[in-house]
Structure formats: structure tokens, C-alpha cells
PDB file of N, CA and C in Angstrom:
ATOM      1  N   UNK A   1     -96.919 -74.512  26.686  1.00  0.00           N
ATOM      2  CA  UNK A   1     -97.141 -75.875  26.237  1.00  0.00           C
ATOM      3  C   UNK A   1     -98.307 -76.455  27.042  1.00  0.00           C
ATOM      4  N   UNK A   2     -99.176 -77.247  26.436  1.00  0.00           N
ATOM      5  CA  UNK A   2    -100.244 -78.121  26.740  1.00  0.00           C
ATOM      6  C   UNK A   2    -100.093 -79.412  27.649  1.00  0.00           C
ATOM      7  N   UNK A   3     -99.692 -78.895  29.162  1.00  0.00           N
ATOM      8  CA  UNK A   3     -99.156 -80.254  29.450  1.00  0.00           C
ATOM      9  C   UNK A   3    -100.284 -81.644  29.372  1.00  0.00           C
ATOM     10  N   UNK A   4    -101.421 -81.225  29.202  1.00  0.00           N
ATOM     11  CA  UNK A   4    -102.432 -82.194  29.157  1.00  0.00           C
ATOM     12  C   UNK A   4    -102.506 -83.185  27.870  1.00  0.00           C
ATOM     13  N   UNK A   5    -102.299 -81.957  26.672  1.00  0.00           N
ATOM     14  CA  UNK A   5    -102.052 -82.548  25.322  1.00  0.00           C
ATOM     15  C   UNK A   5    -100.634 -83.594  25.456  1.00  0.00           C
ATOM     16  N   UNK A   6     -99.791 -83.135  25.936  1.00  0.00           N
ATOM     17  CA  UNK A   6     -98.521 -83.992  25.626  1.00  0.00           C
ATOM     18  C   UNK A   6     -98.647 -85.041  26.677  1.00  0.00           C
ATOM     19  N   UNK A   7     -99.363 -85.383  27.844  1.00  0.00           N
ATOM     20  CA  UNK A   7     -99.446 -86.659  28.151  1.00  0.00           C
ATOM     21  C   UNK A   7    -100.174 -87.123  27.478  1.00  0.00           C
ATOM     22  N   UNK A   8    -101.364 -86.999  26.707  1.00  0.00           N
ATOM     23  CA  UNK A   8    -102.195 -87.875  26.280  1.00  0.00           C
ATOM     24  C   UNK A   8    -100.946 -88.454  24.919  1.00  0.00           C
ATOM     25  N   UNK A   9    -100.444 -87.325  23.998  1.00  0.00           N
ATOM     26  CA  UNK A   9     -99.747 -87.955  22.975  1.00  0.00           C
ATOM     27  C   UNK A   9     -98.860 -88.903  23.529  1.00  0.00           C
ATOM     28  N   UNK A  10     -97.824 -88.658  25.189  1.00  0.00           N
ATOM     29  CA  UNK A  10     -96.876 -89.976  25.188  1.00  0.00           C
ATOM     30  C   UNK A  10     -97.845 -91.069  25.476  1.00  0.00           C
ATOM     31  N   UNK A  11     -99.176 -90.948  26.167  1.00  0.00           N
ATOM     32  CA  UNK A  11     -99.455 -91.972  26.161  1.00  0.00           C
ATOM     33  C   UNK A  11    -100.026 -92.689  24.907  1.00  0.00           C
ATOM     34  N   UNK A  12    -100.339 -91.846  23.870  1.00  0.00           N
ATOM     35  CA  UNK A  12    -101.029 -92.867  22.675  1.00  0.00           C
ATOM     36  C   UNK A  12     -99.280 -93.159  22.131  1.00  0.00           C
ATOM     37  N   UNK A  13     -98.604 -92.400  21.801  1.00  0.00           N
ATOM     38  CA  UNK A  13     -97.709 -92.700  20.873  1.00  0.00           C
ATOM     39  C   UNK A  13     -96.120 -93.405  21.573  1.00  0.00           C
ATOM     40  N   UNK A  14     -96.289 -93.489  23.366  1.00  0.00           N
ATOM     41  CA  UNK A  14     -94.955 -93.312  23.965  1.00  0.00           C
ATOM     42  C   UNK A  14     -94.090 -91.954  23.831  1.00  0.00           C
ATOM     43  N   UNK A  15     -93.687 -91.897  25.063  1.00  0.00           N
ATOM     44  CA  UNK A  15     -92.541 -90.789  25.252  1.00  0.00           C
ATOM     45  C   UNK A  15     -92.271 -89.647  24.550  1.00  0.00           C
ATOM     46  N   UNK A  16     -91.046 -90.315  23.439  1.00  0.00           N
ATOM     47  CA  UNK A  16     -90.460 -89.848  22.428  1.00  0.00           C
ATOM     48  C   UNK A  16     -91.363 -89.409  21.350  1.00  0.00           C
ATOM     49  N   UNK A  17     -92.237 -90.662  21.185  1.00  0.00           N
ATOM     50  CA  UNK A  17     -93.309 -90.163  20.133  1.00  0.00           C
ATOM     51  C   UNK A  17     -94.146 -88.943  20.030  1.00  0.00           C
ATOM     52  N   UNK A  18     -94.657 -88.792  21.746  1.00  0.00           N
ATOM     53  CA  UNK A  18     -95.237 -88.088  21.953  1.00  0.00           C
ATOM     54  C   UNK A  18     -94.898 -86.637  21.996  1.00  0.00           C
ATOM     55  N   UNK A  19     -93.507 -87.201  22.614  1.00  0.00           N
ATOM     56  CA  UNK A  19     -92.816 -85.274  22.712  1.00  0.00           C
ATOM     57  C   UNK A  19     -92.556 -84.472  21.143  1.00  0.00           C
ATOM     58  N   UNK A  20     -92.222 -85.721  20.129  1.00  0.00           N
ATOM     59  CA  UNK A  20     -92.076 -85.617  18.891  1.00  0.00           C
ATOM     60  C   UNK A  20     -93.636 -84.629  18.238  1.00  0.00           C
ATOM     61  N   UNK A  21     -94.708 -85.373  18.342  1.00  0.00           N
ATOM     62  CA  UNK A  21     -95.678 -85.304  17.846  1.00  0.00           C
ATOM     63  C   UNK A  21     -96.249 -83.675  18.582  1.00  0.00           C
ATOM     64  N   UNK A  22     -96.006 -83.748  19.484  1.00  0.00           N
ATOM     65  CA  UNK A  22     -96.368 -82.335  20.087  1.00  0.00           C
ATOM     66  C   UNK A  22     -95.657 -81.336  20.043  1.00  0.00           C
ATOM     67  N   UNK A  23     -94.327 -81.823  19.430  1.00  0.00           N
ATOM     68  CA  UNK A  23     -93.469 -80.428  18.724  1.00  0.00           C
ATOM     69  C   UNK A  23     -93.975 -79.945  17.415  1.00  0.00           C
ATOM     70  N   UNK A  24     -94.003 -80.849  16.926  1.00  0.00           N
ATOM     71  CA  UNK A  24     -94.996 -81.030  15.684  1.00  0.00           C
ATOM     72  C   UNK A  24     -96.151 -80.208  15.259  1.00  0.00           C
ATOM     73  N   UNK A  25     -97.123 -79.949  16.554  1.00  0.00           N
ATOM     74  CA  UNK A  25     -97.974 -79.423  16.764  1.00  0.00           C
ATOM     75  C   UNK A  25     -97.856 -77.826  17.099  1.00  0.00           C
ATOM     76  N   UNK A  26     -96.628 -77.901  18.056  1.00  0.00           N
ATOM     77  CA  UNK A  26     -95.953 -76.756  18.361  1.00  0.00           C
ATOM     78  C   UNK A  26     -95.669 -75.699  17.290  1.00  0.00           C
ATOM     79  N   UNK A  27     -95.119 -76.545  16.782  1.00  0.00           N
ATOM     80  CA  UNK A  27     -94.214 -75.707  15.127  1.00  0.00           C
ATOM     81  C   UNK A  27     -95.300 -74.914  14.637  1.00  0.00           C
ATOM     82  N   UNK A  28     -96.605 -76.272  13.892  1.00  0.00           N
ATOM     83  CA  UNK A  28     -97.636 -76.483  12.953  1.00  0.00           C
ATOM     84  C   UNK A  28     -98.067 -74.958  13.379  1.00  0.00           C
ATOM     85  N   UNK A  29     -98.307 -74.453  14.959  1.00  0.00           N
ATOM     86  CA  UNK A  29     -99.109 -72.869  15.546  1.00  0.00           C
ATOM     87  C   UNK A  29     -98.048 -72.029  15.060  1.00  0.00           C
ATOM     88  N   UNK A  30     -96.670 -72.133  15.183  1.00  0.00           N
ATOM     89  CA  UNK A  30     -95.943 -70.939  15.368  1.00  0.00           C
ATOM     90  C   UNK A  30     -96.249 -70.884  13.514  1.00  0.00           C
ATOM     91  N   UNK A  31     -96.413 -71.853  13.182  1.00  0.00           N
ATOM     92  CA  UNK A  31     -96.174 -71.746  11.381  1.00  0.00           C
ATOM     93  C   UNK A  31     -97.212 -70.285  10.883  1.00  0.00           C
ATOM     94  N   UNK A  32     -98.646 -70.820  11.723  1.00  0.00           N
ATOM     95  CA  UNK A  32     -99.482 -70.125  11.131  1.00  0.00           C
ATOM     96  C   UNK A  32     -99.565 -69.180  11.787  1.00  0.00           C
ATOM     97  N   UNK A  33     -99.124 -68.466  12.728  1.00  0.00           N
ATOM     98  CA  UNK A  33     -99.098 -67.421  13.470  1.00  0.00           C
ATOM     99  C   UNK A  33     -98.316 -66.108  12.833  1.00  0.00           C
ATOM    100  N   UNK A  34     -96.526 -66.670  12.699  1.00  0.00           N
ATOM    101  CA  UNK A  34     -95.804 -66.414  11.356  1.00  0.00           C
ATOM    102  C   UNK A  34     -96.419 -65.682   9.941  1.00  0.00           C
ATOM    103  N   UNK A  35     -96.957 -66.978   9.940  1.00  0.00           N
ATOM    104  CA  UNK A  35     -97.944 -67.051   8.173  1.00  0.00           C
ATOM    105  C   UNK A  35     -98.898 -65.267   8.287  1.00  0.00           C
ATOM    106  N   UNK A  36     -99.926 -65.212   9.456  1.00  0.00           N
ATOM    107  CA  UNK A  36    -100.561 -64.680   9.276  1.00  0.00           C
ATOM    108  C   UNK A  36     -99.619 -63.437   9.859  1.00  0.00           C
ATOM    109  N   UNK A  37     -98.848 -63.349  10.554  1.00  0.00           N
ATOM    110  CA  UNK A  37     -97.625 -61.541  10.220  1.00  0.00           C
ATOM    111  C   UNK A  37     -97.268 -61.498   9.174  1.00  0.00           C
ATOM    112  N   UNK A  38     -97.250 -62.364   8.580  1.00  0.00           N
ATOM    113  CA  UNK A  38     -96.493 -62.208   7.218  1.00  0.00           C
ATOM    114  C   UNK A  38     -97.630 -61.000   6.170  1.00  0.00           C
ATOM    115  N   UNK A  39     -98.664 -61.515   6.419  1.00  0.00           N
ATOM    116  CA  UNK A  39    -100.120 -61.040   5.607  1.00  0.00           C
ATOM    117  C   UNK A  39    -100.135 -59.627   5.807  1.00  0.00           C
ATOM    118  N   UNK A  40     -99.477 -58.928   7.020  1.00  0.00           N
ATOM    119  CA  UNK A  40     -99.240 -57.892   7.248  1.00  0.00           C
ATOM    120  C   UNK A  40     -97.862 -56.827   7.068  1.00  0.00           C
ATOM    121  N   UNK A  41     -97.490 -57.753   7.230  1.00  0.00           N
ATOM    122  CA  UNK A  41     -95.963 -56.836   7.090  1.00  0.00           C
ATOM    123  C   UNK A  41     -95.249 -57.555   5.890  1.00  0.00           C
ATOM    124  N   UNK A  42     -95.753 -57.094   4.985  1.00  0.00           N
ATOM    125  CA  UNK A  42     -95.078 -57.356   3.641  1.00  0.00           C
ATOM    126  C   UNK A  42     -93.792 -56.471   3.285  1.00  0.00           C
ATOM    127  N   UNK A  43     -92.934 -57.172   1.736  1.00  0.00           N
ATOM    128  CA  UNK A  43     -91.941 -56.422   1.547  1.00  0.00           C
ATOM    129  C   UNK A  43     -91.736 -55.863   0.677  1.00  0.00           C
ATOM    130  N   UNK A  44     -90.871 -54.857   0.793  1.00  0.00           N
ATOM    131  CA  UNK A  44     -91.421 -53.793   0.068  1.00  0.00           C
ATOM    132  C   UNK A  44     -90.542 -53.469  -1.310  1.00  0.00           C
ATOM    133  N   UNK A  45     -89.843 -54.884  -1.051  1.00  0.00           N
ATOM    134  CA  UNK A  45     -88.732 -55.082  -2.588  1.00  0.00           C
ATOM    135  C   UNK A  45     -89.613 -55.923  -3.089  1.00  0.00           C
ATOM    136  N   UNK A  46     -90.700 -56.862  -2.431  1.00  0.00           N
ATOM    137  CA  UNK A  46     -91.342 -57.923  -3.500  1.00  0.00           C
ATOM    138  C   UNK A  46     -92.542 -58.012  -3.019  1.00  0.00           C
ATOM    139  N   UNK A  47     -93.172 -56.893  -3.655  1.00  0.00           N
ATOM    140  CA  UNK A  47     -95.085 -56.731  -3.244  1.00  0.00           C
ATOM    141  C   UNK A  47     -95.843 -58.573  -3.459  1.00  0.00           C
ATOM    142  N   UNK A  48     -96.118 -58.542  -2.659  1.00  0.00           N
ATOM    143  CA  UNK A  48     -96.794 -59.548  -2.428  1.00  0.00           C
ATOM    144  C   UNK A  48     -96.556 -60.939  -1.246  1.00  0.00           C
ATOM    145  N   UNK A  49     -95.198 -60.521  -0.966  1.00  0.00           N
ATOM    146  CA  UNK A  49     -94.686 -61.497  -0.194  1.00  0.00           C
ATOM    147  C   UNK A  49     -94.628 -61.110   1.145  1.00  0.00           C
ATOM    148  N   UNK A  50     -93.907 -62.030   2.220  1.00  0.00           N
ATOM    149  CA  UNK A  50     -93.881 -61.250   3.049  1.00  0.00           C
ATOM    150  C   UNK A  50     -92.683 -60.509   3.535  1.00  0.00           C
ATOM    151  N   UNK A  51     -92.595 -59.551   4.718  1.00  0.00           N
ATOM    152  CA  UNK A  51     -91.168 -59.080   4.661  1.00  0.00           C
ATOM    153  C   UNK A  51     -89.563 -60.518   4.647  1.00  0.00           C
ATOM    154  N   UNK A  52     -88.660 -59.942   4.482  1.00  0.00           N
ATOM    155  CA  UNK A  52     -87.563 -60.875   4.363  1.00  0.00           C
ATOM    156  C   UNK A  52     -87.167 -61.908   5.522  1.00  0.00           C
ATOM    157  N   UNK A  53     -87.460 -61.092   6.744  1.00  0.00           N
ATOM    158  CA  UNK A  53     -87.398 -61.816   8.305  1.00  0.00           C
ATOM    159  C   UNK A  53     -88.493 -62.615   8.111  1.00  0.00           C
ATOM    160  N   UNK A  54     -89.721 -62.222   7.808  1.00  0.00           N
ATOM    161  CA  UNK A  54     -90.463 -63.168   7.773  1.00  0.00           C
ATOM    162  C   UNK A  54     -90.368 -64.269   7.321  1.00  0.00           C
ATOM    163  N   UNK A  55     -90.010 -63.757   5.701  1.00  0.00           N
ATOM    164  CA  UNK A  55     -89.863 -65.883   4.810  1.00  0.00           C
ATOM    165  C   UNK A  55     -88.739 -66.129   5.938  1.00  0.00           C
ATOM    166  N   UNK A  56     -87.642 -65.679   6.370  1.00  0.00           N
ATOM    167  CA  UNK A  56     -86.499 -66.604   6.597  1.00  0.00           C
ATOM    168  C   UNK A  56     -86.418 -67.437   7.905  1.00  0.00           C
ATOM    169  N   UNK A  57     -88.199 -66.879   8.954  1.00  0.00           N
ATOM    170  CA  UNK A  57     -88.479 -66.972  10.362  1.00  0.00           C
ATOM    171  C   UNK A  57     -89.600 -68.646   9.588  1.00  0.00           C
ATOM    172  N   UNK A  58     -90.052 -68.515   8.315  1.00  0.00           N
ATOM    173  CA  UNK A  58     -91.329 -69.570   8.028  1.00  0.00           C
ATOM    174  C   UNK A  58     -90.202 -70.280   7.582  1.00  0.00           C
ATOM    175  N   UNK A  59     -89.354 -70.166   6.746  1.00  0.00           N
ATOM    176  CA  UNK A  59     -88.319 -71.428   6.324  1.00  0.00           C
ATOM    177  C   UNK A  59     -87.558 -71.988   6.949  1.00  0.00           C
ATOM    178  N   UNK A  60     -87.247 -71.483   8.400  1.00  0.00           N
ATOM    179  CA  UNK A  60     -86.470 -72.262   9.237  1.00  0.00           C
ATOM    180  C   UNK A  60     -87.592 -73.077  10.126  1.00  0.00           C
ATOM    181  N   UNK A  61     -89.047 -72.582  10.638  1.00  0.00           N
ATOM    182  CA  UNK A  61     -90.074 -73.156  10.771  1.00  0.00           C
ATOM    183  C   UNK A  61     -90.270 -74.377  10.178  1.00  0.00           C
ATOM    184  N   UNK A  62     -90.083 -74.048   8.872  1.00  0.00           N
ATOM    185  CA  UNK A  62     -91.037 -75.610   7.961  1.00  0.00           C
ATOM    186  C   UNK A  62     -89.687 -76.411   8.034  1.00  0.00           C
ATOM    187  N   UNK A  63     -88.603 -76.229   8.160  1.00  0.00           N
ATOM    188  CA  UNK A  63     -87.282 -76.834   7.776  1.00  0.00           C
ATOM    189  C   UNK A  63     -87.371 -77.983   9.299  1.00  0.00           C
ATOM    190  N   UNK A  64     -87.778 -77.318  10.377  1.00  0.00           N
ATOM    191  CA  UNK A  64     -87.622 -77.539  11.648  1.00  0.00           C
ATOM    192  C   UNK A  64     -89.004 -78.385  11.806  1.00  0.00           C
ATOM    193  N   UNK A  65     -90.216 -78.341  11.825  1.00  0.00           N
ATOM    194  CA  UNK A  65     -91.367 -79.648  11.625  1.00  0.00           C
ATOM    195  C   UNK A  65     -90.925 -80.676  10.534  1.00  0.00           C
ATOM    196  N   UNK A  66     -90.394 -80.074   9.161  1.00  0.00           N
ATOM    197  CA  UNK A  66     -89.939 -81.441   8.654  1.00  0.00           C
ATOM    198  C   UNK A  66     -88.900 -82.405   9.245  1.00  0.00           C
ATOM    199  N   UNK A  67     -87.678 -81.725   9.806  1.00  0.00           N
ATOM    200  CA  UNK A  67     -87.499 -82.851  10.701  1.00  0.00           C
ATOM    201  C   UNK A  67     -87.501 -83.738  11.164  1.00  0.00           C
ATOM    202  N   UNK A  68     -88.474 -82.822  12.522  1.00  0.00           N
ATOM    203  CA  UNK A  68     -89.776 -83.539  13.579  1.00  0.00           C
ATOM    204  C   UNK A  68     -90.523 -84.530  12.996  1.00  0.00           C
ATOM    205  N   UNK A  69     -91.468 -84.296  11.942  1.00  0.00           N
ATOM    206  CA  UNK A  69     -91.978 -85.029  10.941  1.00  0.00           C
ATOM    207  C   UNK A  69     -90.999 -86.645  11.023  1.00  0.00           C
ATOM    208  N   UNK A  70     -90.058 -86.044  10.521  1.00  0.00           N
ATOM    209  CA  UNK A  70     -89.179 -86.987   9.834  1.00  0.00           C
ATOM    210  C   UNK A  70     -88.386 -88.158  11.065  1.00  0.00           C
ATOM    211  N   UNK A  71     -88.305 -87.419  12.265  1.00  0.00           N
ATOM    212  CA  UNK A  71     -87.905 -87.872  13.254  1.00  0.00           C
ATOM    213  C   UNK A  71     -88.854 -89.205  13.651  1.00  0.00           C
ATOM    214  N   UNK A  72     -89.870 -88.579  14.026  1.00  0.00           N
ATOM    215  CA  UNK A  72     -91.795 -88.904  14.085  1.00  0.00           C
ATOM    216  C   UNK A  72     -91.428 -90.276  13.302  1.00  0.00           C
ATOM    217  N   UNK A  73     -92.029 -90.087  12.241  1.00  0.00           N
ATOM    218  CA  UNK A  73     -91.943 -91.689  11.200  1.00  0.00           C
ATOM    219  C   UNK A  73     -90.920 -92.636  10.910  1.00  0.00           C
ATOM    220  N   UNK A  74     -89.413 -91.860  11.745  1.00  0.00           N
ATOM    221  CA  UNK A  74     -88.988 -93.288  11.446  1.00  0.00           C
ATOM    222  C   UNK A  74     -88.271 -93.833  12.447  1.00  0.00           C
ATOM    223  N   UNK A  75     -88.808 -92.912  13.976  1.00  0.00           N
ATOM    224  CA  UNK A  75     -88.797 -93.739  15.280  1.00  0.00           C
ATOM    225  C   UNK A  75     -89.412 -95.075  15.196  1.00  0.00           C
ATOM    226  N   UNK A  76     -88.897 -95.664  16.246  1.00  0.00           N
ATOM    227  CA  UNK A  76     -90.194 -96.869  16.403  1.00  0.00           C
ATOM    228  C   UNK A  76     -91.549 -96.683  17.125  1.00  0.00           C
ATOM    229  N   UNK A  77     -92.387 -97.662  16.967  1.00  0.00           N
ATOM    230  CA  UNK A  77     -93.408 -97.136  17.711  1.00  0.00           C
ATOM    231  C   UNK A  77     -93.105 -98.154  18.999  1.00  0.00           C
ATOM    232  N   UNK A  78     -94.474 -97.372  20.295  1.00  0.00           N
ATOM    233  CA  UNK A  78     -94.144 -98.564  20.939  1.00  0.00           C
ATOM    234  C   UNK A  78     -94.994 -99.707  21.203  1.00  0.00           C
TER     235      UNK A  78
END
């Protein structure tokens, strides 16, 4: 983790916001990191996709920033 990035976010957004917003960010890397194993290790019941661990490692991913997301917008600000 970026401890430099996540003070600057508590300080623009406060605390919570910030720790929020930098999970956020967190996720957003592991998403595309994910994304791009996926490009490689495809499966081999459904050419084109990626293997099965994979979708089920990106859908608990996106499930887990929406959230955050969701957490994010309807905190208060400070």
C-alpha cells in the first residue's frame, strides 16, 4: 500500500473517505491485474473466457469495489 497516496486521500476526503477511496484504488489494480491472467489462462470448457477461478476471483473483485464504491458515496463528507 501507498502510504503517501492514502494520506493525501484522508486528507482531501477525511479518514474514512480516504481509506475508502484508496481501497477503491486497491481493488481497481488487483481488477486489472486479474483481468490481464485471465487473457492468459483461459478455459477450456468456454474458449474465449477466462479460466473458472478466474471469473469467480474478478466477480468477487467487482462485487467488493462496488461496495467500497457504494460505501464511498453515501458516507458523509467532511
Amino acid at each position: 500500500m501507498d502510504q503517501e497516496q492514502l494520506e493525501r486521500y484522508e486528507f482531501q476526503y477525511g479518514a474514512t473517505r480516504g481509506k475508502l477511496a484508496m481501497a477503491s484504488d486497491l481493488l481497481t489494480e488487483a481488477l486489472v491485474l486479474v483481468g490481464q491472467h485471465g487473457v492468459y489462462c483461459q478455459s477450456a470448457r468456454q474458449p474465449g473466457k477466462p479460466a473458472m477461478d478466474v471469473q469467480i476471483i474478478l466477480q468477487c473483485l467487482a462485487e467488493s469495489k462496488e461496495l467500497v464504491l457504494n460505501a464511498l458515496e453515501t458516507s458523509k463528507p467532511v
